[in-house]
N, C-alpha and C. Protein backbone atom coordinates (compact mmCIF):
# COMPACT_ATOMS: atom_id res chain seq x y z
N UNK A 1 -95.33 -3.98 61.02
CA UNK A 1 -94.06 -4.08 61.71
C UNK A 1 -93.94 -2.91 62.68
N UNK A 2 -93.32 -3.23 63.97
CA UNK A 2 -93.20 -2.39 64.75
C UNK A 2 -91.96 -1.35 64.64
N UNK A 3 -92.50 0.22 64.74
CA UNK A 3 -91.24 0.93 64.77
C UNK A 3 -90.34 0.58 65.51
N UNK A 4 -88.65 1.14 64.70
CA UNK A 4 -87.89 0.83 65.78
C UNK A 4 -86.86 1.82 65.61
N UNK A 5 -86.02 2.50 66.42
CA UNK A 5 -85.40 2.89 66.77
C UNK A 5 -84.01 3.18 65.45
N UNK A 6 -83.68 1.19 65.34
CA UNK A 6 -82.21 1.21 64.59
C UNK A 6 -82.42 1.56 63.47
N UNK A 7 -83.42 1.65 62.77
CA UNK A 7 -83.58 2.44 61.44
C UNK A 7 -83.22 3.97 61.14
N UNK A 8 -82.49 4.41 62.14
CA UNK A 8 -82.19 5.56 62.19
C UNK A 8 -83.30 6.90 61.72
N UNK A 9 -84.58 6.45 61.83
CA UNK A 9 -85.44 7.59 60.89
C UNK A 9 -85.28 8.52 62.10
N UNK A 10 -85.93 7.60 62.78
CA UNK A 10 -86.44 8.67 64.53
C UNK A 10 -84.88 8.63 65.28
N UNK A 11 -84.38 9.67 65.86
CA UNK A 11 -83.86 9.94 67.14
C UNK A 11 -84.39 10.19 68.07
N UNK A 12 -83.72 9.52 69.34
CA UNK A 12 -85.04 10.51 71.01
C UNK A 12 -85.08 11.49 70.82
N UNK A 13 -84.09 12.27 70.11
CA UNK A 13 -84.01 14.03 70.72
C UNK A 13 -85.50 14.28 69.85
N UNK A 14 -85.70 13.47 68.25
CA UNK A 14 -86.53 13.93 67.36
C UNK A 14 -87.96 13.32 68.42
N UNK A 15 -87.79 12.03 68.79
CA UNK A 15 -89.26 11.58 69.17
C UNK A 15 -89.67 12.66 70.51
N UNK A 16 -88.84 13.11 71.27
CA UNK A 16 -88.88 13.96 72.14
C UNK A 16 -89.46 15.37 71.87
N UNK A 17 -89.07 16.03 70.60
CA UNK A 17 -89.71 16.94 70.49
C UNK A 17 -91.18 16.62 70.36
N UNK A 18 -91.39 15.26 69.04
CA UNK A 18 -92.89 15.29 68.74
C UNK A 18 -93.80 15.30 69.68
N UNK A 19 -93.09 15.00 71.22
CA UNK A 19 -94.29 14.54 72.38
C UNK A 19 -94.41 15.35 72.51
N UNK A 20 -93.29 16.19 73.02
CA UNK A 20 -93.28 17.57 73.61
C UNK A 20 -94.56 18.55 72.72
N UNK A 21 -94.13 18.39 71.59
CA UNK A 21 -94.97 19.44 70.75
C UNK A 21 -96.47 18.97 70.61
N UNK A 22 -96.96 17.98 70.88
CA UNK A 22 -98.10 16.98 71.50
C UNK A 22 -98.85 17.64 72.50
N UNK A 23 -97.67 17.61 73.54
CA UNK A 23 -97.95 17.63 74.86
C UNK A 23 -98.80 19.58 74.76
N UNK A 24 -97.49 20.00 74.16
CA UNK A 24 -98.09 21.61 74.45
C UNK A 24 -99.60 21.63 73.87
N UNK A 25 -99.64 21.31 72.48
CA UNK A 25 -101.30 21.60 71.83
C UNK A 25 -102.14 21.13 72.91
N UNK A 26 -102.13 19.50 73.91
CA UNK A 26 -103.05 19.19 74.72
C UNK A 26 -102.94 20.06 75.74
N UNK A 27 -101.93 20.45 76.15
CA UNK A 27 -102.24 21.73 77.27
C UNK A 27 -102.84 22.77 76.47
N UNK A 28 -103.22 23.16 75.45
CA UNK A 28 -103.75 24.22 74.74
C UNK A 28 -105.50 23.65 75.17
N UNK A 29 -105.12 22.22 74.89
CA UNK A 29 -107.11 22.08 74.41
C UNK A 29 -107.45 21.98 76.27
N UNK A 30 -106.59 21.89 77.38
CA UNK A 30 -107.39 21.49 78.79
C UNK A 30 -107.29 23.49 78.93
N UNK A 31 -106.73 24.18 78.58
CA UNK A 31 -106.71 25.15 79.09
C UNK A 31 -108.10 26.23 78.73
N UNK A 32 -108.39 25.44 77.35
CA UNK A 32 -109.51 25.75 76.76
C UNK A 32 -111.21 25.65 77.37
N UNK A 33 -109.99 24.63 77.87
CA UNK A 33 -111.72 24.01 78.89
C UNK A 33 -112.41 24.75 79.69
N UNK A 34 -113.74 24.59 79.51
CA UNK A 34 -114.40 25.44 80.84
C UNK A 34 -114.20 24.88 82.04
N UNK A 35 -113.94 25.76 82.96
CA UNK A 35 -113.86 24.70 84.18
C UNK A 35 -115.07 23.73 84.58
N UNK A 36 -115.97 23.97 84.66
CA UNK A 36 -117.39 23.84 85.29
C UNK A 36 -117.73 22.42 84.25
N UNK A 37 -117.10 22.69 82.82
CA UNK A 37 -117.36 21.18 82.12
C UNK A 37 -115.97 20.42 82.12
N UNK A 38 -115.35 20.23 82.82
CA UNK A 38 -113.61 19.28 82.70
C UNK A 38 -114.13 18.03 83.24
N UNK A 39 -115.15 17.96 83.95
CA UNK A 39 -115.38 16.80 84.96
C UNK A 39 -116.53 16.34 85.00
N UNK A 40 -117.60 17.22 84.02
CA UNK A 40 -118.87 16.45 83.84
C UNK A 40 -119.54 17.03 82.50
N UNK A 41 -118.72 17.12 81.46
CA UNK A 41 -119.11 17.05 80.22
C UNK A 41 -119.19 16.27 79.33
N UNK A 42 -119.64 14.87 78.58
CA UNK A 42 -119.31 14.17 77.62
C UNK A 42 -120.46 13.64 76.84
N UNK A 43 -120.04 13.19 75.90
CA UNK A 43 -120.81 12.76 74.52
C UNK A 43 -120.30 11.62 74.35
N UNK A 44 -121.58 10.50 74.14
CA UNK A 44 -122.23 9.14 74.04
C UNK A 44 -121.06 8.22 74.74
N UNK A 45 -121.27 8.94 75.83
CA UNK A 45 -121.13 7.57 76.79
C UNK A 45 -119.13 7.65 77.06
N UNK A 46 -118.69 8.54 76.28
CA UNK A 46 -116.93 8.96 76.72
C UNK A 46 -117.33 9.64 78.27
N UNK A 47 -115.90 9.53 78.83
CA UNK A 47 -115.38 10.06 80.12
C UNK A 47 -115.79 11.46 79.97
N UNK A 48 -115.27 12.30 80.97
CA UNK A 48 -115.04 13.53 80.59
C UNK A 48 -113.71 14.09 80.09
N UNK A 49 -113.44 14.70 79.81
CA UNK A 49 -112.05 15.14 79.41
C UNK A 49 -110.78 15.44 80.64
N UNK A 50 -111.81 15.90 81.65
CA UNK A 50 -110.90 15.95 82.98
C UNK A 50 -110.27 14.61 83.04
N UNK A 51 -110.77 13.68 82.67
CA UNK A 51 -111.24 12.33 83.18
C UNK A 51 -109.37 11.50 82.73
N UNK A 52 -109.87 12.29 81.04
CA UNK A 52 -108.67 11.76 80.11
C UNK A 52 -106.94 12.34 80.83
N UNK A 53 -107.75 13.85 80.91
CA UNK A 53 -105.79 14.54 81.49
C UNK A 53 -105.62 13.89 83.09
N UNK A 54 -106.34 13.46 83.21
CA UNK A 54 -106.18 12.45 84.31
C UNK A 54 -104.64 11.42 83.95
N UNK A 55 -105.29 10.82 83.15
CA UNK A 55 -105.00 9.39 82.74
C UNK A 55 -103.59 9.90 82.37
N UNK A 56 -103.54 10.95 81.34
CA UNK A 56 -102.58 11.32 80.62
C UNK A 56 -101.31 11.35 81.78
N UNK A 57 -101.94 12.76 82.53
CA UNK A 57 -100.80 12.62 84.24
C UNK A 57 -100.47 11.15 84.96
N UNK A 58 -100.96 10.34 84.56
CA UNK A 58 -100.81 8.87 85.53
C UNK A 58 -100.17 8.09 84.06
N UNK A 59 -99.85 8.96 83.13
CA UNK A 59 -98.93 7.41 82.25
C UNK A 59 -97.76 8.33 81.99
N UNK A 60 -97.61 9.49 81.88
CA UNK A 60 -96.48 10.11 81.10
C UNK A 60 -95.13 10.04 82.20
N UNK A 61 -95.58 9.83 82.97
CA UNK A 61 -93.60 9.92 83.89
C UNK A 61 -93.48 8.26 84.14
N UNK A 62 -94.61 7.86 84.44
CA UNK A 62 -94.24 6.51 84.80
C UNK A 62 -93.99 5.44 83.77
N UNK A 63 -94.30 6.22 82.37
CA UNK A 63 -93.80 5.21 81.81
C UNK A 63 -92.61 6.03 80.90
N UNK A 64 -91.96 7.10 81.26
CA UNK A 64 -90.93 7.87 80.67
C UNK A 64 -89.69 7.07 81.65
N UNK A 65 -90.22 6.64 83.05
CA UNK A 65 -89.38 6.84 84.16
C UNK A 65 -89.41 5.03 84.25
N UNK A 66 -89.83 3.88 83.53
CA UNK A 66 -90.11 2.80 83.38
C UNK A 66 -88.76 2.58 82.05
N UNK A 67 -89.24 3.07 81.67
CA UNK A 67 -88.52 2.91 80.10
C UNK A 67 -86.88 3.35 80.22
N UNK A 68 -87.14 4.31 81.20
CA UNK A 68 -85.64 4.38 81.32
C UNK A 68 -84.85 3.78 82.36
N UNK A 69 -85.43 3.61 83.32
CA UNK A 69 -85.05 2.76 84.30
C UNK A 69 -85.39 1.29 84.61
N UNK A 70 -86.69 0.66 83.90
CA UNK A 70 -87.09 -0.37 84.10
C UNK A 70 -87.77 -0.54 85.54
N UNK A 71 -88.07 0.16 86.10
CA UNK A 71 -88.75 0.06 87.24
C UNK A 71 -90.01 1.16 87.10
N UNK A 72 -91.18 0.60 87.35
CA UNK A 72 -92.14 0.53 86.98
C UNK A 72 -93.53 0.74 87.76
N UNK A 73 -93.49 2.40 88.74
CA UNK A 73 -94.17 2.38 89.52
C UNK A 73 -94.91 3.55 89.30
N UNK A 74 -96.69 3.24 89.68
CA UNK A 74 -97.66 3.91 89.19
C UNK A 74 -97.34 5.09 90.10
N UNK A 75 -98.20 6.08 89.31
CA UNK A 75 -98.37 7.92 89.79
C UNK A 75 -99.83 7.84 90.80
N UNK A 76 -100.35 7.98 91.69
CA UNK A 76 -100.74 8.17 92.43
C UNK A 76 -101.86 9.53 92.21
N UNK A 77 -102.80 9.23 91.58
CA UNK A 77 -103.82 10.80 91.35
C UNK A 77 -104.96 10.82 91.95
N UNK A 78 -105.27 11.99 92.69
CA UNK A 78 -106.70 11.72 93.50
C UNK A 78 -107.99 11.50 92.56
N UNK A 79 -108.72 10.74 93.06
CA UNK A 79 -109.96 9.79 92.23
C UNK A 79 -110.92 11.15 91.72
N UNK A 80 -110.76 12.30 92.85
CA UNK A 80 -112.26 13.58 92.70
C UNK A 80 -111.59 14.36 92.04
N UNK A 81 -112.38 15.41 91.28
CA UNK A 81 -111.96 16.60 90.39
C UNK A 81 -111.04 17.41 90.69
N UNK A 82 -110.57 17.95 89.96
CA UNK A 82 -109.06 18.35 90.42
C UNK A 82 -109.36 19.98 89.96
N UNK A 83 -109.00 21.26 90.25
CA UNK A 83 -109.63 22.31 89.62
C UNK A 83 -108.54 22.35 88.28
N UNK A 84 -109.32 23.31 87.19
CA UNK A 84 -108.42 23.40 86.00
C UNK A 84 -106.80 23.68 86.57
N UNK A 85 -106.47 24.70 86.97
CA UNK A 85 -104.85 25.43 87.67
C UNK A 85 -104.13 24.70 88.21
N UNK A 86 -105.11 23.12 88.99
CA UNK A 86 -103.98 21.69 89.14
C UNK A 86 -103.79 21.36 88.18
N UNK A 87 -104.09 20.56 87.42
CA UNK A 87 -104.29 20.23 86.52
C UNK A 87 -103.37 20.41 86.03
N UNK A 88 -103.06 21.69 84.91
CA UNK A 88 -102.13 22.37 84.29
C UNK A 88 -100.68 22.54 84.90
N UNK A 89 -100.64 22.78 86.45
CA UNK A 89 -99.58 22.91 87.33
C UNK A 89 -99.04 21.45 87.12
N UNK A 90 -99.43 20.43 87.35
CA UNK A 90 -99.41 18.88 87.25
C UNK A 90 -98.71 18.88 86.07
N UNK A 91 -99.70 18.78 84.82
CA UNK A 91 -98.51 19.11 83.68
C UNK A 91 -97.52 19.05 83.09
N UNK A 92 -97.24 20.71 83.79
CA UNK A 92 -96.02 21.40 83.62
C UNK A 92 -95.08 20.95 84.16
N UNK A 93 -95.35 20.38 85.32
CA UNK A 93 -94.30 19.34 86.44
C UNK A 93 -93.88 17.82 85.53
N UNK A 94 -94.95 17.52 85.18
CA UNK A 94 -94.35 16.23 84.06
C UNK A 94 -94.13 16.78 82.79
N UNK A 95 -93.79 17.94 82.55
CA UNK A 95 -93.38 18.45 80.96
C UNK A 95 -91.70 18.45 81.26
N UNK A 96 -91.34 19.31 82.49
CA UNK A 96 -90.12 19.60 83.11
C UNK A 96 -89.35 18.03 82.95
N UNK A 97 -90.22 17.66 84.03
CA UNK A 97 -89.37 15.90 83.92
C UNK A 97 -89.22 15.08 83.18
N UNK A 98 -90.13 15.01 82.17
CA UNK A 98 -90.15 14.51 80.96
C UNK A 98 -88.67 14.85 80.17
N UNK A 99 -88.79 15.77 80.09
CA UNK A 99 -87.10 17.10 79.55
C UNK A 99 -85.97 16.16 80.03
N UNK A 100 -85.99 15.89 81.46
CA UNK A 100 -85.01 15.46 82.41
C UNK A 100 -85.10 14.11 82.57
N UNK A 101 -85.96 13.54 82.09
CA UNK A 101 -85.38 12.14 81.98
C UNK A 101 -85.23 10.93 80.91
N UNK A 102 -85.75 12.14 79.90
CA UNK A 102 -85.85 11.65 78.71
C UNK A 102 -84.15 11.37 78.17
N UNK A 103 -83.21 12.46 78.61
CA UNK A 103 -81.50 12.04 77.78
C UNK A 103 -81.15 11.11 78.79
N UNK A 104 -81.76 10.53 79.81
CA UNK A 104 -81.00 9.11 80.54
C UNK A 104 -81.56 7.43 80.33
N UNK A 105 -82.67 8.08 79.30
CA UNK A 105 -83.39 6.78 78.82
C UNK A 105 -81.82 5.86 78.06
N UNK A 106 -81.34 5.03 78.46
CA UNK A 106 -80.01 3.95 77.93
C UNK A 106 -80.23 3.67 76.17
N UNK A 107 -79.45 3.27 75.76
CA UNK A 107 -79.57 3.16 74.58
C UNK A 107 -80.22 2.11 74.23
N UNK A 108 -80.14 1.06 74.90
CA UNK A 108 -80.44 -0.52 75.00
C UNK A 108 -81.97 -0.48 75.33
N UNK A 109 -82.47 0.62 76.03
CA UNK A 109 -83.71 0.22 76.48
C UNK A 109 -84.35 0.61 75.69
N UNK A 110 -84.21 1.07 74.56
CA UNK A 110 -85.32 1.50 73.54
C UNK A 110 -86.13 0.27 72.55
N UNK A 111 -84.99 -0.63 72.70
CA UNK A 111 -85.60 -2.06 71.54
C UNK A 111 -85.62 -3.43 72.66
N UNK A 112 -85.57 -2.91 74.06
CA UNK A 112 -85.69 -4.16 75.17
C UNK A 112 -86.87 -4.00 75.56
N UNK A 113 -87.00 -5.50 75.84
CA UNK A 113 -88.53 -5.73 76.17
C UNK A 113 -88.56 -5.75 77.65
N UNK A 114 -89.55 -5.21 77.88
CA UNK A 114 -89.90 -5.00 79.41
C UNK A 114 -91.34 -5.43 79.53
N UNK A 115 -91.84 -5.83 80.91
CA UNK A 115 -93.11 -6.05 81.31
C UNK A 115 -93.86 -4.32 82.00
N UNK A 116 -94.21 -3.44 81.15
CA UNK A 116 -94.84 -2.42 82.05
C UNK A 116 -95.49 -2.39 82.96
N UNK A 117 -95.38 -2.17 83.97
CA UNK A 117 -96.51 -1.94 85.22
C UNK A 117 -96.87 -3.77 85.71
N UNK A 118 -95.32 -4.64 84.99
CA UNK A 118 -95.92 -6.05 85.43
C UNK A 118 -97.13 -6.11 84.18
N UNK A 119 -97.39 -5.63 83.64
CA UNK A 119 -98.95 -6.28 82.93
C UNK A 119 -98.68 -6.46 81.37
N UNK A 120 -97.89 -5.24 80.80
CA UNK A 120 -97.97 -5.56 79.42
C UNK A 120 -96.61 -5.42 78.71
N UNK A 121 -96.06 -6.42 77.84
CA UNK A 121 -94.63 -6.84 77.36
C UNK A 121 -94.77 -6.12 76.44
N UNK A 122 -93.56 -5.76 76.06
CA UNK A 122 -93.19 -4.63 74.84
C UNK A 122 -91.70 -3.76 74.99
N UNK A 123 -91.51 -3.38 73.86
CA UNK A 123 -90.30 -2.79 73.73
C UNK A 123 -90.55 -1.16 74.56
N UNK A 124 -89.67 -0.35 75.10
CA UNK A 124 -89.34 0.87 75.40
C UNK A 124 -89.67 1.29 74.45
N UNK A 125 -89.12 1.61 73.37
CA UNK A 125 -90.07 2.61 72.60
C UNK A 125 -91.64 2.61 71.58
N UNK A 126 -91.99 1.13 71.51
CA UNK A 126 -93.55 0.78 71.99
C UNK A 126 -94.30 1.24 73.21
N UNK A 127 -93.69 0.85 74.35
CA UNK A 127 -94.72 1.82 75.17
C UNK A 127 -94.89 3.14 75.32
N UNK A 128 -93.70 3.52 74.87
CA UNK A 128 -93.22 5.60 75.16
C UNK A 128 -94.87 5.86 73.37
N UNK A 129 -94.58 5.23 72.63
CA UNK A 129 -95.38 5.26 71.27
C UNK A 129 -96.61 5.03 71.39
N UNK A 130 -96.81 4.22 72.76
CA UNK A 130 -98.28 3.75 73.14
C UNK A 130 -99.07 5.27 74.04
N UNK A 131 -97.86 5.93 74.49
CA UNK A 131 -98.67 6.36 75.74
C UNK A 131 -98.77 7.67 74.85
N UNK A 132 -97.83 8.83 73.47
CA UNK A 132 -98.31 9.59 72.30
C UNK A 132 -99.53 9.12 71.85
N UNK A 133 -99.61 8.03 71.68
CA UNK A 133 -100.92 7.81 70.47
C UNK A 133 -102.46 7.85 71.80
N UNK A 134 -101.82 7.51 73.01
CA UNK A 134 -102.76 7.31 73.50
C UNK A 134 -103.80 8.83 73.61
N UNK A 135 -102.75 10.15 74.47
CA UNK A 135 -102.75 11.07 74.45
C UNK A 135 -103.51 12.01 72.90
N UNK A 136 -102.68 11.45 71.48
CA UNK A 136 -103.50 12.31 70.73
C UNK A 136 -104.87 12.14 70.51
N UNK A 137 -104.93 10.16 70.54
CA UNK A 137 -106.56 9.72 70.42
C UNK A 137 -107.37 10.83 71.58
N UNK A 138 -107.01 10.50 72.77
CA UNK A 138 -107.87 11.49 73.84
C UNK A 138 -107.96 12.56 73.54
N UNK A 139 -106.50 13.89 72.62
CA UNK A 139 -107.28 15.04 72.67
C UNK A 139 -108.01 14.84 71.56
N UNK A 140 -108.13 14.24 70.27
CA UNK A 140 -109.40 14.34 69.37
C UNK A 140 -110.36 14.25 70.11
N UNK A 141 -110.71 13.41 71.37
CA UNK A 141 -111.91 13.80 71.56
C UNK A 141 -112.36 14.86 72.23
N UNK A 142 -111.13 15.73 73.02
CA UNK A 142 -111.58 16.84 74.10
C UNK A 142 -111.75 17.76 72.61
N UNK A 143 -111.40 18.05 71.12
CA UNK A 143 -111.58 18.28 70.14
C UNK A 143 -113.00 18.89 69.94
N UNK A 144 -113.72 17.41 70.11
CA UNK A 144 -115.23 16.87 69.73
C UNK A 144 -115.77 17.79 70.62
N UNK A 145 -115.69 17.56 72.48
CA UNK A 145 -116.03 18.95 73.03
C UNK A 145 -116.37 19.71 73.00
N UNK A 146 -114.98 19.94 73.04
CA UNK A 146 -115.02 22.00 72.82
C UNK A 146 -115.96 22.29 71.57
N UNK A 147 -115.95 21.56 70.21
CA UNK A 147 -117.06 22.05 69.56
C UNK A 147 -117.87 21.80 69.74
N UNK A 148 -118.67 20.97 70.58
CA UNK A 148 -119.78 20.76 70.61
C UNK A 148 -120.28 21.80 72.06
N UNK A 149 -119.30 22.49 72.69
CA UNK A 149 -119.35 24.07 73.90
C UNK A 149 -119.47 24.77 72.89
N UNK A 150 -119.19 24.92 71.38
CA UNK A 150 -119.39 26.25 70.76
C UNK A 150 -118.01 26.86 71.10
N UNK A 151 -116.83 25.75 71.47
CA UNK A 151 -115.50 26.86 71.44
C UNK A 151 -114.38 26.08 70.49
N UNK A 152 -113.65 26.69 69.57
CA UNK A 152 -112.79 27.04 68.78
C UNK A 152 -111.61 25.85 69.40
N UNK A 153 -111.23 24.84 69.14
CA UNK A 153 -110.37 24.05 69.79
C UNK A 153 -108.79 25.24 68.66
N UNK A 154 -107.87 24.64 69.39
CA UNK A 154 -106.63 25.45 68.40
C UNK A 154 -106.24 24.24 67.24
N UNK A 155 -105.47 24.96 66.32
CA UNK A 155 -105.60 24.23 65.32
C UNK A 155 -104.35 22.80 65.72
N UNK A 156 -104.95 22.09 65.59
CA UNK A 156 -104.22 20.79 65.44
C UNK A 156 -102.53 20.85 64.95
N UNK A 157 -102.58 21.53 64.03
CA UNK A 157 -100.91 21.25 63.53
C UNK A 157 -99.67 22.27 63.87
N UNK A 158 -100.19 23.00 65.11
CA UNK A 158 -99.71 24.01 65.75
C UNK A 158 -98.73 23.42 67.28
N UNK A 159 -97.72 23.04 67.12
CA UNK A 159 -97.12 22.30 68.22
C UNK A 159 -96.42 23.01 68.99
N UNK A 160 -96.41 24.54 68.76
CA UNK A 160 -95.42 25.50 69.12
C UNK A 160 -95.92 25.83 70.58
């Protein structure tokens, strides 16, 4: 069964922190990164990790900014490597907005079904749940990485 909202377990303010506190550890593991491997490091046949905070920057506002508004328009990221200090700057710019548009998400739109991006039907807080899970699956693997660089990823249950 799909989470939902009226069960009162989760509040936004609560699901808001968990991203948030998400969000910071994955800025922990890109900051970790060597620069020189963000964009051409990977193991059996995964992206690179640059590849992933890519992806991450092209779903987190547009579908923060979908969900709350129902309008549904992609982020725009250049295709070539980006240096680590964009990257992170990028971010921090969707950490801010995230903040800011997360208390105008409607009440209604959390259990309404919407077509995302036109392509895939689901409730508002299914896709906001899709695009967390998507994010933690990816940093386990920038995880895999860094140990396999011989560097110390931070500990996982550290959201601070």
């Amino acid at each position: 069964m799909a989470p939902t909202l009226a069960s009162n377990v989760l509040t936004p303010e609560a699901l808001l922190a968990h991203y948030q506190g998400n969000r910071r550890l994955t800025r922990r593991v890109i900051d970790l990164f060597p620069e020189d491997k963000l964009f051409t490091f990977s193991i059996g046949g995964m992206r690179p990790f640059g590849e992933m905070v890519k992806e991450f920057l092209f779903m987190t506002m547009p579908i923060a900014r979908g969900v709350a508004t129902g309008e549904w328009v992609e982020k725009k990221l250049s295709q070539t490597a980006a240096p680590k200090a964009e990257l992170l700057a990028l971010w921090d710019e969707d950490t801010a907005a995230l903040d800011a548009i997360w208390p105008t998400i409607p009440a209604h739109r959390w259990e309404e079904m919407d077509k995302a991006f036109g392509k895939w039907p689901s409730r508002g807080i299914d896709i906001l749940l899709y695009a967390i899970d998507n994010e933690v699956h990816h940093r386990g693997q920038g995880y895999v990485y860094l140990r396999a660089l011989g560097i110390e990823p931070p500990p996982f249950w550290v959201r601070d």
